[in-house]
PDB file of N, CA and C in Angstrom:
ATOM      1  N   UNK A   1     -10.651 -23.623  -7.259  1.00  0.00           N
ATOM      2  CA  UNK A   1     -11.261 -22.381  -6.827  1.00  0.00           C
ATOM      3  C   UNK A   1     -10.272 -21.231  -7.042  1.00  0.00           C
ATOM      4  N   UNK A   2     -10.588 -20.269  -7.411  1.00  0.00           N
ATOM      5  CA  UNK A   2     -10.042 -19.240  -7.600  1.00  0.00           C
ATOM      6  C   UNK A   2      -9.792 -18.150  -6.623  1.00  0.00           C
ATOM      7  N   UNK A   3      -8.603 -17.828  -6.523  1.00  0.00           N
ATOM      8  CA  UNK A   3      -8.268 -16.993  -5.073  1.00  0.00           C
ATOM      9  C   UNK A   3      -9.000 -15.586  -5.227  1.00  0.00           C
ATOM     10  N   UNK A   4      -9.294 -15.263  -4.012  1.00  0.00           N
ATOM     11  CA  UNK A   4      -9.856 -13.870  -4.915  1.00  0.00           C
ATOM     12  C   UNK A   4      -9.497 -12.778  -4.032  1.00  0.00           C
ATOM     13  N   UNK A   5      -9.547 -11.666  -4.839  1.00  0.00           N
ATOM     14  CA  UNK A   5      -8.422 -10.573  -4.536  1.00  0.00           C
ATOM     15  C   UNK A   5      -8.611  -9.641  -3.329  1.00  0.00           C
ATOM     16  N   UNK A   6      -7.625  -9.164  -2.766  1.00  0.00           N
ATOM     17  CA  UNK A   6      -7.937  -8.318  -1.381  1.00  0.00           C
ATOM     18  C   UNK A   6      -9.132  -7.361  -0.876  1.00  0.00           C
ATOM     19  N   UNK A   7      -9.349  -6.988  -2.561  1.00  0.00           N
ATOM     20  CA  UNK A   7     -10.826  -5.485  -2.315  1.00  0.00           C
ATOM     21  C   UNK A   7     -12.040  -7.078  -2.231  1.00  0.00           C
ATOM     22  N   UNK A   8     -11.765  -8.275  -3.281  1.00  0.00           N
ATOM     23  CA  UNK A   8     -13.311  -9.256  -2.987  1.00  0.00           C
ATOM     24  C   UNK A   8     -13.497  -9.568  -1.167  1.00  0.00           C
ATOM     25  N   UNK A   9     -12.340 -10.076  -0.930  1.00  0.00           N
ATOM     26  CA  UNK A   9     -12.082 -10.514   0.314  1.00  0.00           C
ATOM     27  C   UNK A   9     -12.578  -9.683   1.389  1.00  0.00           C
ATOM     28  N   UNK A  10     -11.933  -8.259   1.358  1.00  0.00           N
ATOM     29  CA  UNK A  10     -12.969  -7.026   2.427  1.00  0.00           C
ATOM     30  C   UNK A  10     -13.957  -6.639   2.072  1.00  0.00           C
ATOM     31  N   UNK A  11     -14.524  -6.400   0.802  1.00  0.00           N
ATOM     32  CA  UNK A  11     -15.974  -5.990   0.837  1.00  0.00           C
ATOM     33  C   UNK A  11     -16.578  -6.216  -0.607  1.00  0.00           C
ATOM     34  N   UNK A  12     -16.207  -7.597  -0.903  1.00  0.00           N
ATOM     35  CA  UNK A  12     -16.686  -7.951  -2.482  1.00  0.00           C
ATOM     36  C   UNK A  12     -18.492  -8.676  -2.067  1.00  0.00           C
ATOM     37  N   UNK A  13     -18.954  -9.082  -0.870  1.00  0.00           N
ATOM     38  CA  UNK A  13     -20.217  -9.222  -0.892  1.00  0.00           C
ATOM     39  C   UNK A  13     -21.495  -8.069  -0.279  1.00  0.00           C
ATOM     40  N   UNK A  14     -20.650  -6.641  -0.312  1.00  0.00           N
ATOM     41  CA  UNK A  14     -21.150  -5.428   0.421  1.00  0.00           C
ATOM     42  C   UNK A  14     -21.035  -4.980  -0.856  1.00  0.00           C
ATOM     43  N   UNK A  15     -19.978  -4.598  -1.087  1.00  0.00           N
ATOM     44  CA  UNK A  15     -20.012  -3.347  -2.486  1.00  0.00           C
ATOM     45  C   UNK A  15     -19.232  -4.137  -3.458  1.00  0.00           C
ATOM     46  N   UNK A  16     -19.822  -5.056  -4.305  1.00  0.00           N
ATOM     47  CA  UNK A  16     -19.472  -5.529  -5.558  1.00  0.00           C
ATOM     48  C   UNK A  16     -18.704  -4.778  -6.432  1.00  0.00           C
ATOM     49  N   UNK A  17     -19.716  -3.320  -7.127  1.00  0.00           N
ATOM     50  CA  UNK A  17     -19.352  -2.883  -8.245  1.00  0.00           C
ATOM     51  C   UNK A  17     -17.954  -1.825  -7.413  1.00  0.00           C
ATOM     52  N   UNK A  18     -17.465  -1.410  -6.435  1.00  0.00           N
ATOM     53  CA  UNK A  18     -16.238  -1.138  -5.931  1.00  0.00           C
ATOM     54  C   UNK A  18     -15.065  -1.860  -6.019  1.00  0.00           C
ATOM     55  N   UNK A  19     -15.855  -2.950  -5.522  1.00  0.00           N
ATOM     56  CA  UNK A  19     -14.934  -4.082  -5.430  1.00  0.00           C
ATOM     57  C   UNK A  19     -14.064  -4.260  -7.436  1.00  0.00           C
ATOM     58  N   UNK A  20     -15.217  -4.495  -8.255  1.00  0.00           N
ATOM     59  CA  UNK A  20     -15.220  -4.149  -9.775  1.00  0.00           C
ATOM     60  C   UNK A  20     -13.989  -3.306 -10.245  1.00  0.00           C
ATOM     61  N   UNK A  21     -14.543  -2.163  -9.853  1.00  0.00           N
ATOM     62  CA  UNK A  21     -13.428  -1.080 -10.364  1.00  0.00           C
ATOM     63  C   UNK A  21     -12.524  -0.653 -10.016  1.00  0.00           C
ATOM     64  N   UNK A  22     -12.157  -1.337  -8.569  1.00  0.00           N
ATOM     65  CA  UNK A  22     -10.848  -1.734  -7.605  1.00  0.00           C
ATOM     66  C   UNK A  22      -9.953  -2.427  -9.102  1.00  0.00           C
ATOM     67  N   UNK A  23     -10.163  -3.789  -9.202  1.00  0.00           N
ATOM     68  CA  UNK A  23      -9.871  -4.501  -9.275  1.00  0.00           C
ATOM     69  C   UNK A  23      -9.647  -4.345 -11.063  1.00  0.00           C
ATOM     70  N   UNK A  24     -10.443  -3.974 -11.625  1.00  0.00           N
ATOM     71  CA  UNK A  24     -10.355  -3.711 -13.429  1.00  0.00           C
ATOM     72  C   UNK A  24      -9.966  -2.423 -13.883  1.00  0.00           C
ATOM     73  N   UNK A  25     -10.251  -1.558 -12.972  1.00  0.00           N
ATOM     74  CA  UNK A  25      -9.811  -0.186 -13.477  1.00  0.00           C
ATOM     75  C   UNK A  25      -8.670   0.012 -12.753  1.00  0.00           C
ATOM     76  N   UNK A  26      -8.870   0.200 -11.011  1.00  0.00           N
ATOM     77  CA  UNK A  26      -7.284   0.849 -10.471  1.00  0.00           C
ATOM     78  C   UNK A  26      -5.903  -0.206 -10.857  1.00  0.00           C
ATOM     79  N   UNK A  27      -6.432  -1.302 -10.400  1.00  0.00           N
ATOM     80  CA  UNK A  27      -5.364  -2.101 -10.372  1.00  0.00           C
ATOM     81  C   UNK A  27      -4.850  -3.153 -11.874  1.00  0.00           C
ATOM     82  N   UNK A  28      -6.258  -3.161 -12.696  1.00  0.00           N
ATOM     83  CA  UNK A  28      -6.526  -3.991 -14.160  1.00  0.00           C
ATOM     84  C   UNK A  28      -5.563  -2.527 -14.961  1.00  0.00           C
ATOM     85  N   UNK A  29      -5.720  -1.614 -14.749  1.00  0.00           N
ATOM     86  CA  UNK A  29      -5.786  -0.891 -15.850  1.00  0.00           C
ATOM     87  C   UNK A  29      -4.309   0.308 -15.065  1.00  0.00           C
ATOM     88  N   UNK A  30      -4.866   0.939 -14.095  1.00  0.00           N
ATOM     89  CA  UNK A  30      -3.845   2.158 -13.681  1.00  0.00           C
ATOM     90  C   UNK A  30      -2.756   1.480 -13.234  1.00  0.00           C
ATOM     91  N   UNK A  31      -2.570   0.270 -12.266  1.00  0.00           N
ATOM     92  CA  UNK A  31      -1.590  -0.315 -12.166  1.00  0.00           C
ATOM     93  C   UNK A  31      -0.830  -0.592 -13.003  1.00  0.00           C
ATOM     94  N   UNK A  32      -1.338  -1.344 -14.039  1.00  0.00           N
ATOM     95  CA  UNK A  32      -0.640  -1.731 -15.193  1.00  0.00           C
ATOM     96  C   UNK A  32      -0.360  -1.238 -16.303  1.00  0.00           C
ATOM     97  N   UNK A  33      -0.063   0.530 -16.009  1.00  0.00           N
ATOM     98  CA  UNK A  33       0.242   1.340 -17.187  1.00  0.00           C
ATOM     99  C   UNK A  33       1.405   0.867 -17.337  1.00  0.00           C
ATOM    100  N   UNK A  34       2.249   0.998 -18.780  1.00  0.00           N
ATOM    101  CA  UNK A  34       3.650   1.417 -18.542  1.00  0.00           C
ATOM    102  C   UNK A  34       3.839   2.553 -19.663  1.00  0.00           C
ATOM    103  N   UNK A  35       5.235   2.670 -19.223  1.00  0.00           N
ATOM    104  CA  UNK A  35       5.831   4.197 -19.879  1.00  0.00           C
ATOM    105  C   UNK A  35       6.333   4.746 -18.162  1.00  0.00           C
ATOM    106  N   UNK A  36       6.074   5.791 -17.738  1.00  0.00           N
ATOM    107  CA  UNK A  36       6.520   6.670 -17.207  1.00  0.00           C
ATOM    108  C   UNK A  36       6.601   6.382 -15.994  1.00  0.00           C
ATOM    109  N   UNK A  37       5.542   5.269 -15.266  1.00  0.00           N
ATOM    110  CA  UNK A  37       6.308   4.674 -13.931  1.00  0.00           C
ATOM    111  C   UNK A  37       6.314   3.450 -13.400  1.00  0.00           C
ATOM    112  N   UNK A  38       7.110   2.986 -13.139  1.00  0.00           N
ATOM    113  CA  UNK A  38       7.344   1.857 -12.482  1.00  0.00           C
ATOM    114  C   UNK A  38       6.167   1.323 -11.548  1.00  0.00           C
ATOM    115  N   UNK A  39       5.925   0.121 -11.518  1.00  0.00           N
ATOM    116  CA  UNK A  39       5.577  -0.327 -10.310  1.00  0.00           C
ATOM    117  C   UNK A  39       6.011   0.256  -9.536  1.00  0.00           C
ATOM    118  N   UNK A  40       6.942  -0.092  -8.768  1.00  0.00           N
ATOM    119  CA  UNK A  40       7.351   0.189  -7.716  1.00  0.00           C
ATOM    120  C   UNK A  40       7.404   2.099  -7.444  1.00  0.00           C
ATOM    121  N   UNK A  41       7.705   3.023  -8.327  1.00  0.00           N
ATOM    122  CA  UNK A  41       7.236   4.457  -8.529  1.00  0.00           C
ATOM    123  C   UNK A  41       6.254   4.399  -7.691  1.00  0.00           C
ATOM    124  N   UNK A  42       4.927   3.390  -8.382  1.00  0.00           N
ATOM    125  CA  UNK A  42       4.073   3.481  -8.201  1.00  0.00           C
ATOM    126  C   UNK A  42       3.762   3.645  -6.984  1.00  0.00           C
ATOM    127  N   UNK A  43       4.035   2.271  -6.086  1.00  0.00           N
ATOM    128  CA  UNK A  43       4.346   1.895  -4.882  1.00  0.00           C
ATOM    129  C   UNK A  43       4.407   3.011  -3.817  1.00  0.00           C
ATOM    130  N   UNK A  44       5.073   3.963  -4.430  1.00  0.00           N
ATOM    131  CA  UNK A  44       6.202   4.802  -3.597  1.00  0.00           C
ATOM    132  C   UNK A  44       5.235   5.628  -3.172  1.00  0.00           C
ATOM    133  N   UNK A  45       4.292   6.375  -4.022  1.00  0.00           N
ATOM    134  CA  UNK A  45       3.679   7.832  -4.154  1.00  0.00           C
ATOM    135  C   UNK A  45       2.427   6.716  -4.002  1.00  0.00           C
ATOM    136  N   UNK A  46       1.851   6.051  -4.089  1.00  0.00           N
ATOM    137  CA  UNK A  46       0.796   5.152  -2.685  1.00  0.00           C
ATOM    138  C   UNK A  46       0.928   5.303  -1.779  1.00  0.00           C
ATOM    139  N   UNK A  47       1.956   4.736  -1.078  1.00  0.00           N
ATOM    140  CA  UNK A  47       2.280   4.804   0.052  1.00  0.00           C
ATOM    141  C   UNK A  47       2.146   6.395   0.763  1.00  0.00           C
ATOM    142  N   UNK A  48       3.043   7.165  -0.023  1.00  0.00           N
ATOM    143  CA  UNK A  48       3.257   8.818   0.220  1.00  0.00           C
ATOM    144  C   UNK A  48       1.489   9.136   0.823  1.00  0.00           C
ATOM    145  N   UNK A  49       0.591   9.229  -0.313  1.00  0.00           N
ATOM    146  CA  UNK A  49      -0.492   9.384  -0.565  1.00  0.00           C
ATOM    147  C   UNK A  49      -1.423   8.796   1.208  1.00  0.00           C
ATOM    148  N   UNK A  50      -1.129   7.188   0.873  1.00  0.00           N
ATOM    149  CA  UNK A  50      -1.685   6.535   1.854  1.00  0.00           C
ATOM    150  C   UNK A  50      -1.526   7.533   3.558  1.00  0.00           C
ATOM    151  N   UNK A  51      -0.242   8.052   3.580  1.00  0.00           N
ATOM    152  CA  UNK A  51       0.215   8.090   4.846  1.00  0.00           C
ATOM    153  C   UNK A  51      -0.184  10.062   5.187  1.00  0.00           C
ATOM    154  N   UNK A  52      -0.258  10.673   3.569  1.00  0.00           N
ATOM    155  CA  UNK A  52      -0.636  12.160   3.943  1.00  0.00           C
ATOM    156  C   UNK A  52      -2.232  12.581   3.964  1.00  0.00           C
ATOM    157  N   UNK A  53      -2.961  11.379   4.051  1.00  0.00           N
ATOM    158  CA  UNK A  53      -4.474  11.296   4.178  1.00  0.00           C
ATOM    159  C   UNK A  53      -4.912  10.685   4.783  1.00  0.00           C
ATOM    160  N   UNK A  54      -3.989   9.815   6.082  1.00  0.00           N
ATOM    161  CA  UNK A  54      -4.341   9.099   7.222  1.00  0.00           C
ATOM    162  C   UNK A  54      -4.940   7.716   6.699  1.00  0.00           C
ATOM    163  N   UNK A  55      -5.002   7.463   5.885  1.00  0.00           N
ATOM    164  CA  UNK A  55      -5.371   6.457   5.553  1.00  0.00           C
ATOM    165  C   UNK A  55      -4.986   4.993   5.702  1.00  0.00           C
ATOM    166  N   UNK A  56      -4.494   4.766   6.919  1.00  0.00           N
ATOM    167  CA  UNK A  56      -3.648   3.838   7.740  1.00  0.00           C
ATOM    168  C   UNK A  56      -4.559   2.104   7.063  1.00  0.00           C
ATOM    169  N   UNK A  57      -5.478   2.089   7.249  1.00  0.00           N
ATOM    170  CA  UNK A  57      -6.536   0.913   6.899  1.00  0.00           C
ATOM    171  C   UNK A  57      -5.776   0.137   5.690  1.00  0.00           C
ATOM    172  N   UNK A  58      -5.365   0.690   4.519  1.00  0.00           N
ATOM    173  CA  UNK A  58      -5.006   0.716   3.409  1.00  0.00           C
ATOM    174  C   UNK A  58      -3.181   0.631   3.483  1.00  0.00           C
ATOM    175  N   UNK A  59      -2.709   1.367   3.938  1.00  0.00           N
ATOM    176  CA  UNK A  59      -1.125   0.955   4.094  1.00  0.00           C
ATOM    177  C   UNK A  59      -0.954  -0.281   4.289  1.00  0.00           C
ATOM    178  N   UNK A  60      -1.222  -1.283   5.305  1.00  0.00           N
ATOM    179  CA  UNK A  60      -1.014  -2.797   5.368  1.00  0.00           C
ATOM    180  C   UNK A  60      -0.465  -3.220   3.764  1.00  0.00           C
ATOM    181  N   UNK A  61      -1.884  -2.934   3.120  1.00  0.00           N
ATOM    182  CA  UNK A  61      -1.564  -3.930   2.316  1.00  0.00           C
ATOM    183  C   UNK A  61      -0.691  -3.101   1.248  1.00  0.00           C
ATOM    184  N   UNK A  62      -0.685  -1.926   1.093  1.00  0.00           N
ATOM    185  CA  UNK A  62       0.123  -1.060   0.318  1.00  0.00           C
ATOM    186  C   UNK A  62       1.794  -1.309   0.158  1.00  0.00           C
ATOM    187  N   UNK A  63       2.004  -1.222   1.583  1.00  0.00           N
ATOM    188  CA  UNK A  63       3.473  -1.647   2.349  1.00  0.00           C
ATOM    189  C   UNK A  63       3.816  -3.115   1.721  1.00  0.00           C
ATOM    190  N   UNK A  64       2.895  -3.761   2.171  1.00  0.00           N
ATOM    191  CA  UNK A  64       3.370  -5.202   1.411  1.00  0.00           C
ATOM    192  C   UNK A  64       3.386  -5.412  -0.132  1.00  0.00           C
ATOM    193  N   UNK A  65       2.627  -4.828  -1.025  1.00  0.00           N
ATOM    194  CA  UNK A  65       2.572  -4.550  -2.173  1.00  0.00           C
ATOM    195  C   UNK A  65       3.958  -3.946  -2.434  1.00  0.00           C
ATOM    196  N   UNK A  66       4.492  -2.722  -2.102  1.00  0.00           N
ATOM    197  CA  UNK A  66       5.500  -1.495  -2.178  1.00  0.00           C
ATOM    198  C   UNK A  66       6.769  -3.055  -1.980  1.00  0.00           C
ATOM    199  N   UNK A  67       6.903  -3.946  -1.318  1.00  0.00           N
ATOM    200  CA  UNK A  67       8.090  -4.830  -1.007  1.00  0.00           C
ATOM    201  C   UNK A  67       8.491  -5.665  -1.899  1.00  0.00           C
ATOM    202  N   UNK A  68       6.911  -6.254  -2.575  1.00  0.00           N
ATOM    203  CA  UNK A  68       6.805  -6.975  -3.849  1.00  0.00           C
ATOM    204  C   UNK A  68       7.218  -6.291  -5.160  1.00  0.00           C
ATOM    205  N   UNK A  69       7.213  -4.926  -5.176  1.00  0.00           N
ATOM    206  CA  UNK A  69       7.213  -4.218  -6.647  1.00  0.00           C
ATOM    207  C   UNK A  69       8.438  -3.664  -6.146  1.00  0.00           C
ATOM    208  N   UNK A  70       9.114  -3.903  -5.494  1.00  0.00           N
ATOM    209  CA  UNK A  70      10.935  -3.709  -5.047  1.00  0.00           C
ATOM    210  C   UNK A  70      11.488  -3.125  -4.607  1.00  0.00           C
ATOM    211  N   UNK A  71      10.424  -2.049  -3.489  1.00  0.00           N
ATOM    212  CA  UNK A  71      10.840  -1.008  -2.489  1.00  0.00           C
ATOM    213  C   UNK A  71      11.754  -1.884  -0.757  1.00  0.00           C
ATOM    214  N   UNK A  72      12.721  -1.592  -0.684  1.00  0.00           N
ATOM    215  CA  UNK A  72      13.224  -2.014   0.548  1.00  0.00           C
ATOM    216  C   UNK A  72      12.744  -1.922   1.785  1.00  0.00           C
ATOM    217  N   UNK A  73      12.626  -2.611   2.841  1.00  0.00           N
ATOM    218  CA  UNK A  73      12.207  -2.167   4.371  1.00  0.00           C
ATOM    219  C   UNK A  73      12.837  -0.926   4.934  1.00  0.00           C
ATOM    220  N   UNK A  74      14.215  -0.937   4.197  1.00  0.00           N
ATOM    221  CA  UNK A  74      15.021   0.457   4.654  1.00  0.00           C
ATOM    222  C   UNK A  74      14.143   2.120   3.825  1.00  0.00           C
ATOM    223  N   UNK A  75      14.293   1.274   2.423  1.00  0.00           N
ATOM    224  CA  UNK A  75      13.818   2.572   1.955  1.00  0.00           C
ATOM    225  C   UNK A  75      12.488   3.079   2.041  1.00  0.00           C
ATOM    226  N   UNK A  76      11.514   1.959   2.499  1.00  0.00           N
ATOM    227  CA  UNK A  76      10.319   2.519   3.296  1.00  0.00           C
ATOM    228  C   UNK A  76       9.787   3.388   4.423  1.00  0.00           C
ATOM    229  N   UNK A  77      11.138   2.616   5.374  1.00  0.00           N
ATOM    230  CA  UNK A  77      11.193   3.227   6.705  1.00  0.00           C
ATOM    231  C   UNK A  77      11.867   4.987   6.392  1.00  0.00           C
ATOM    232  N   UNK A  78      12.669   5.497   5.571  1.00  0.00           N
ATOM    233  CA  UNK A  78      13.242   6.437   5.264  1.00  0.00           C
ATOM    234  C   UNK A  78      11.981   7.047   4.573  1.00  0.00           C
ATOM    235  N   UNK A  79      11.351   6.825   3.944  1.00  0.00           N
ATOM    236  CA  UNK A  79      10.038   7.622   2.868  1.00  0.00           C
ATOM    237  C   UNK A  79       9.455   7.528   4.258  1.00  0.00           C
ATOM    238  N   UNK A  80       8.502   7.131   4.948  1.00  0.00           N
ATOM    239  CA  UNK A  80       7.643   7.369   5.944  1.00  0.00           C
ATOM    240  C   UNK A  80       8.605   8.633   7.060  1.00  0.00           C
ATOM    241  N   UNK A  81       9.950   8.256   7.496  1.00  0.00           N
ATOM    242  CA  UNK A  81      10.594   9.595   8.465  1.00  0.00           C
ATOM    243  C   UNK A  81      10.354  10.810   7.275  1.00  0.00           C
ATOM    244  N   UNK A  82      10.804  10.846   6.243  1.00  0.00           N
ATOM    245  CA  UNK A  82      11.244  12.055   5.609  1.00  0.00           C
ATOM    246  C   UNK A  82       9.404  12.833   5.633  1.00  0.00           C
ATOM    247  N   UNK A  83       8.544  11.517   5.546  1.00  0.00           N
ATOM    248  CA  UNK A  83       7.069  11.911   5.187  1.00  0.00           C
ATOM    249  C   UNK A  83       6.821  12.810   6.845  1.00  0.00           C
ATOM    250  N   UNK A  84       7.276  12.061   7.826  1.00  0.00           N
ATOM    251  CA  UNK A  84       7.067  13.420   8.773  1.00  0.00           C
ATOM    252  C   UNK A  84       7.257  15.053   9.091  1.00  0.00           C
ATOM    253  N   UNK A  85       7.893  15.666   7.704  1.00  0.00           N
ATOM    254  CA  UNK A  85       8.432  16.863   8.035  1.00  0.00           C
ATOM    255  C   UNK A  85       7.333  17.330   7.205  1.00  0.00           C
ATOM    256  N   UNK A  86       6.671  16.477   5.847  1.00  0.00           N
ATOM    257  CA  UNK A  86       5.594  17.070   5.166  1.00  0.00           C
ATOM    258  C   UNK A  86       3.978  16.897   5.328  1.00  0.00           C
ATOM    259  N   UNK A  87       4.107  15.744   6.034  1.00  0.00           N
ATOM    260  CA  UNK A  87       2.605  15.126   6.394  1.00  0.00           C
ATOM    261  C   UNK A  87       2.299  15.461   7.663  1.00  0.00           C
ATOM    262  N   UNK A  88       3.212  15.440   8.877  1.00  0.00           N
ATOM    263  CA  UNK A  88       3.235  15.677  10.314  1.00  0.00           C
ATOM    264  C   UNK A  88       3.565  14.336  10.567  1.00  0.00           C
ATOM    265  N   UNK A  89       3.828  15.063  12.013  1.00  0.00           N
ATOM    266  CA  UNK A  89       4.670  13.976  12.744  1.00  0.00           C
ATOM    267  C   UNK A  89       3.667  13.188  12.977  1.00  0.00           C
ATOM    268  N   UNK A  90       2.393  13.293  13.831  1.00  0.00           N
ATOM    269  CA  UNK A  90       1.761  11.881  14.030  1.00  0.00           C
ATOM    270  C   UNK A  90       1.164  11.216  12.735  1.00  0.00           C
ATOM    271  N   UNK A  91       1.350  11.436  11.749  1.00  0.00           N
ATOM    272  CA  UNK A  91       0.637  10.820  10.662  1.00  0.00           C
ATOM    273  C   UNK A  91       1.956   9.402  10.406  1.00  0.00           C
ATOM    274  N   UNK A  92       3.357  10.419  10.272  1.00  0.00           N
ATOM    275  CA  UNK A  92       4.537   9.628  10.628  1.00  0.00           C
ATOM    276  C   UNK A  92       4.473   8.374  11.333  1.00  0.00           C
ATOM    277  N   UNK A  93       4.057   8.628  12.542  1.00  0.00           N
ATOM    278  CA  UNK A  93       4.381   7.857  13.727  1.00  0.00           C
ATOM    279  C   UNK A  93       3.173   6.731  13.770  1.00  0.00           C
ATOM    280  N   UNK A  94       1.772   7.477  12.845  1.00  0.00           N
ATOM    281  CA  UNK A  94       1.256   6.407  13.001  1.00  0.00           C
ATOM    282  C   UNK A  94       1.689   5.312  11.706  1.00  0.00           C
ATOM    283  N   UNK A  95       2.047   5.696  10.647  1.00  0.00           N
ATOM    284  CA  UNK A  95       2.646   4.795   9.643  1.00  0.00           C
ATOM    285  C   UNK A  95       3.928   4.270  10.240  1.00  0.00           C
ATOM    286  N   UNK A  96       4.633   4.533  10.654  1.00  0.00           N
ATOM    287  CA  UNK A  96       5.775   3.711  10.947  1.00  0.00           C
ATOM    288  C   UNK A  96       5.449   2.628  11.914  1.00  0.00           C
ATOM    289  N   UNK A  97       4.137   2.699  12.977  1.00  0.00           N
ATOM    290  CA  UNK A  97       4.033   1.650  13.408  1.00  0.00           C
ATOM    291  C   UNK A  97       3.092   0.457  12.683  1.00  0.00           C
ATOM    292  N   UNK A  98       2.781   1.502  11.711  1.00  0.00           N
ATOM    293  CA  UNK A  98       1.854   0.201  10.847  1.00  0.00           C
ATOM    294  C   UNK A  98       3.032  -0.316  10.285  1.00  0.00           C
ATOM    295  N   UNK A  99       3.954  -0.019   9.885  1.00  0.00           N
ATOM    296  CA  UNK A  99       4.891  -0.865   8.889  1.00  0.00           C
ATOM    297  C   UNK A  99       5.748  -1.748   9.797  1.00  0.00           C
ATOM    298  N   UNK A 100       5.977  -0.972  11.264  1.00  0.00           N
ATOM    299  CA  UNK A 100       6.769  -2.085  12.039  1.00  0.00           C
ATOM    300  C   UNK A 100       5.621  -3.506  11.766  1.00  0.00           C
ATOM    301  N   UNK A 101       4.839  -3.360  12.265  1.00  0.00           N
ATOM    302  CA  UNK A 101       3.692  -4.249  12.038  1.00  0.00           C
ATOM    303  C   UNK A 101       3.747  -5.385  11.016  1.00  0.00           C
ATOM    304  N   UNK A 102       3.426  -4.577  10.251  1.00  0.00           N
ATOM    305  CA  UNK A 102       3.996  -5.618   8.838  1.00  0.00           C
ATOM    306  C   UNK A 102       5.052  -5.930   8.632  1.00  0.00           C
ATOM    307  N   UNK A 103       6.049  -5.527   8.915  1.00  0.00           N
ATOM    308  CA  UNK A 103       7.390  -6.335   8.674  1.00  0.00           C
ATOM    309  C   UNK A 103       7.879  -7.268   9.573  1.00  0.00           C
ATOM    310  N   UNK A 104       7.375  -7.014  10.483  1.00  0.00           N
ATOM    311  CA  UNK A 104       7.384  -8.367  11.809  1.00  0.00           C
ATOM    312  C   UNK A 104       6.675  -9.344  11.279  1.00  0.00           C
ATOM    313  N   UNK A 105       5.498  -9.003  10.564  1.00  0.00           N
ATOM    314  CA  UNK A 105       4.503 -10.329  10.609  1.00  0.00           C
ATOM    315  C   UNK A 105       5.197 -10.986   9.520  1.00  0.00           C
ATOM    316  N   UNK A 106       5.809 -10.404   8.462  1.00  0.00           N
ATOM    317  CA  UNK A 106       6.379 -11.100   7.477  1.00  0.00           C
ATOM    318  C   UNK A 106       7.853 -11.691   7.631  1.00  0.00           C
ATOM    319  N   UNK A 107       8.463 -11.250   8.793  1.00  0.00           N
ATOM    320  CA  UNK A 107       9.412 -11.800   9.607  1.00  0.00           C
ATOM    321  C   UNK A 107       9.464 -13.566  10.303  1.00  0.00           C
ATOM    322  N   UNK A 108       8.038 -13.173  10.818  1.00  0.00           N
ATOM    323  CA  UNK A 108       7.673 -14.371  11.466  1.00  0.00           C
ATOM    324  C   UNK A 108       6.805 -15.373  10.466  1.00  0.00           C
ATOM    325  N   UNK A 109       6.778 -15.138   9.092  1.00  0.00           N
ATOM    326  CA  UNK A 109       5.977 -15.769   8.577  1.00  0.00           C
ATOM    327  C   UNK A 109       7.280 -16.612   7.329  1.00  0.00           C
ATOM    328  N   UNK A 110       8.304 -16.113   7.720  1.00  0.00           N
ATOM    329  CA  UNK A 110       9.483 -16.445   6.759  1.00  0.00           C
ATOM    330  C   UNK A 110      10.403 -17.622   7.955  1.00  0.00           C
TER     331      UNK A 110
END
């Protein structure tokens, strides 16, 4: 059986063709440009993005993605403080506790 990917898993039997262009276009295709940025670039200005549009739902798995493509727990935690002087502070505060979050769970899962 074939594992299937985070957008099938939350809403691949609700919104298929999302699920689709999640998966073949953002991540098949924009993810996997190269030339001008890195994965992990990538990672970075996601995250940025994720955290200056409240979009907390989506960081989880962003954050864990951003660790895999070779962003540090330090240098995360530093991009989310510095993100408080441009995003606001509670947007800050609510990303930093999503990431405590995740880095505990992957703490305890190691």
């Amino acid at each position: 059986m074939v594992e299937q990917t985070p957008a099938q898993k939350a809403v691949g039997d609700f919104a298929p063709e999302l699920v689709s262009l999640t998966d073949d276009v953002l991540f098949g295709r924009v993810w996997a440009r190269e030339g001008q940025l890195s994965r992990r670039d990538r990672s970075l200005v996601t995250v940025a993005s994720l955290v200056t549009s409240s979009s907390f739902e989506q960081l989880t798995s962003h954050l864990e993605l951003a660790k895999k493509n070779g962003l540090t727990e330090a240098e995360l935690v530093e991009a989310l403080t510095h993100l408080a002087f441009y995003a606001g502070w509670p947007k800050a505060m609510s990303a930093i506790q999503v990431a405590k979050r995740v880095f505990a769970q992957k703490e305890e899962q190691q």
